[in-house]
C-alpha atoms as a PDB file:
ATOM      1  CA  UNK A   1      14.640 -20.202  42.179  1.00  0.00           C
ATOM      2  CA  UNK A   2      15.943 -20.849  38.950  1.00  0.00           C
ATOM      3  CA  UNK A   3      12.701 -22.288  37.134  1.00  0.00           C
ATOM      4  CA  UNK A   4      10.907 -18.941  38.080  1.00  0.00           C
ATOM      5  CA  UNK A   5      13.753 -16.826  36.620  1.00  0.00           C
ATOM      6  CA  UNK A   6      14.066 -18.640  33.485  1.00  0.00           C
ATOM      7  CA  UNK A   7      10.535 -18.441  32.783  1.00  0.00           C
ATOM      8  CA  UNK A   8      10.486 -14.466  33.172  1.00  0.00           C
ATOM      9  CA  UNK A   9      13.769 -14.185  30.895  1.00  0.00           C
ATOM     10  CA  UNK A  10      11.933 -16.598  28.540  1.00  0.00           C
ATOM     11  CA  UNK A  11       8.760 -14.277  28.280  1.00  0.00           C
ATOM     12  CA  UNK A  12      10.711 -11.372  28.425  1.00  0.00           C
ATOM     13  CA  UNK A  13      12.281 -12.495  25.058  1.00  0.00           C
ATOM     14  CA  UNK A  14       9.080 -13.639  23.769  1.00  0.00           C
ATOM     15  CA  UNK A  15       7.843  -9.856  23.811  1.00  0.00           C
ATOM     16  CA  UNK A  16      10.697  -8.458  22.419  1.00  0.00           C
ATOM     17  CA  UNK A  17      11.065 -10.968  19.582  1.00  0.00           C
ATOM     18  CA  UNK A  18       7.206 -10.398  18.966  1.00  0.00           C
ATOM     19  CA  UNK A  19       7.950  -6.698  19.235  1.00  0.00           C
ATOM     20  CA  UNK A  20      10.517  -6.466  17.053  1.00  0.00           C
ATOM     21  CA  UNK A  21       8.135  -8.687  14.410  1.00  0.00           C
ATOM     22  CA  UNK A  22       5.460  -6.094  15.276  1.00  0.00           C
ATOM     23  CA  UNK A  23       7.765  -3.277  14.287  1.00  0.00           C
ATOM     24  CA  UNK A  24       8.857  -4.966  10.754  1.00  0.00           C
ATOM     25  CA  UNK A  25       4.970  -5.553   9.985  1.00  0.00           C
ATOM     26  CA  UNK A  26       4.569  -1.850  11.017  1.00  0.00           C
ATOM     27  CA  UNK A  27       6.925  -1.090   8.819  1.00  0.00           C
ATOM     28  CA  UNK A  28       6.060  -3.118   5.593  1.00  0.00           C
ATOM     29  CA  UNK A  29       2.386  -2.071   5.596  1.00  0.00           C
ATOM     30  CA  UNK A  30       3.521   1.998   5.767  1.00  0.00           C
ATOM     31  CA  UNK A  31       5.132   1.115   2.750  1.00  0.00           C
ATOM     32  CA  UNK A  32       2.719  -0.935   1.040  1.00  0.00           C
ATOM     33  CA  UNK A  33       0.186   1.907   1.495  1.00  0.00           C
ATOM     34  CA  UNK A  34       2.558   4.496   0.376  1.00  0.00           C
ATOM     35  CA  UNK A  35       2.232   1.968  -2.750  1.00  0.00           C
ATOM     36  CA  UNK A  36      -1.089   1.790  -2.777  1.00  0.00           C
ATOM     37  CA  UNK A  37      -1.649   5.684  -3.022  1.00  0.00           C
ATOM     38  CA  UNK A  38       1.457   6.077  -5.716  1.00  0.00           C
ATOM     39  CA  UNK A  39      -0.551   3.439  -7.635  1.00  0.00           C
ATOM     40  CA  UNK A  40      -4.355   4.866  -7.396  1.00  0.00           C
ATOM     41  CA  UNK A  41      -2.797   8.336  -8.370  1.00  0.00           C
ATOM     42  CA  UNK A  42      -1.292   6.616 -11.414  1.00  0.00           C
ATOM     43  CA  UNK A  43      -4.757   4.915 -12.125  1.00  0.00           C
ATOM     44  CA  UNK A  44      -6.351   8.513 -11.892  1.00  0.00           C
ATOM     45  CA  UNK A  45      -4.202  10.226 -14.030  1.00  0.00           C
ATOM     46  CA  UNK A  46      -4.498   7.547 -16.767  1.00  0.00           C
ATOM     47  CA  UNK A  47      -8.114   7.429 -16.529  1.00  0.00           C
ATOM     48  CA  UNK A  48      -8.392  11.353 -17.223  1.00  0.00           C
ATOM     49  CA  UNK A  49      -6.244  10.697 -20.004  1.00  0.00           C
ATOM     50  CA  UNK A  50      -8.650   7.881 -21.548  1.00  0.00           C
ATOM     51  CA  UNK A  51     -11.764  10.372 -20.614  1.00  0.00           C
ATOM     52  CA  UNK A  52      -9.583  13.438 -22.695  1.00  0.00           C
ATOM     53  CA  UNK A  53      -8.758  11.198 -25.525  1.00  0.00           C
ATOM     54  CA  UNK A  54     -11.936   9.380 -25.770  1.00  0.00           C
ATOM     55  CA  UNK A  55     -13.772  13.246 -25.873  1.00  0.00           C
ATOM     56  CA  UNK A  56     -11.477  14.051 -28.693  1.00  0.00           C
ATOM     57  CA  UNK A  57     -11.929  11.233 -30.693  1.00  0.00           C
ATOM     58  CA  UNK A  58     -16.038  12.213 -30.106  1.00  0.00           C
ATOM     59  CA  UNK A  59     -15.246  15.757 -30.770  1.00  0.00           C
ATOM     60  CA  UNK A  60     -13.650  14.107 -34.262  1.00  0.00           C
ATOM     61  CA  UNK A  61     -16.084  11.632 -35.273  1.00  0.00           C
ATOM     62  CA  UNK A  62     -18.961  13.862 -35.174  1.00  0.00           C
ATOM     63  CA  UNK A  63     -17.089  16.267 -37.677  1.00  0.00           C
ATOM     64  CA  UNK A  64     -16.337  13.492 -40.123  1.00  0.00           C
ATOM     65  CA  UNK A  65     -20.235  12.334 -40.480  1.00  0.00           C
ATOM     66  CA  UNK A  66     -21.971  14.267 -42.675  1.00  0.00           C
END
């Protein structure tokens, strides 16, 4: 009788320690993605700000050339 126990408390543990691991990945890839989107936003904003600049720097060129 105790072989059969120990092997249910063993894979009892086993699922908690691998849902305890699942809950830390959870975890780590909500952040990561909260990342991701606070770093395409960034890559947005500084690629209207190349496409302004580069349109003013047209706008100026063309009234320098004769």
């Amino acid at each position: 009788m105790l072989w059969p126990m120990l092997a249910i408390a063993l894979g009892f543990l086993g699922v908690a320690v691998l849902s305890v691991l699942a809950l830390r990945v959870y975890l780590e890839v909500r952040r990561l993605s909260g990342q991701v989107a606070d770093a395409s936003r960034r890559i947005t904003d500084a690629s209207s700000d190349l496409e302004r600049a580069a349109a003013d720097l047209a706008r100026a060129g063309s009234a320098v050339r004769p």
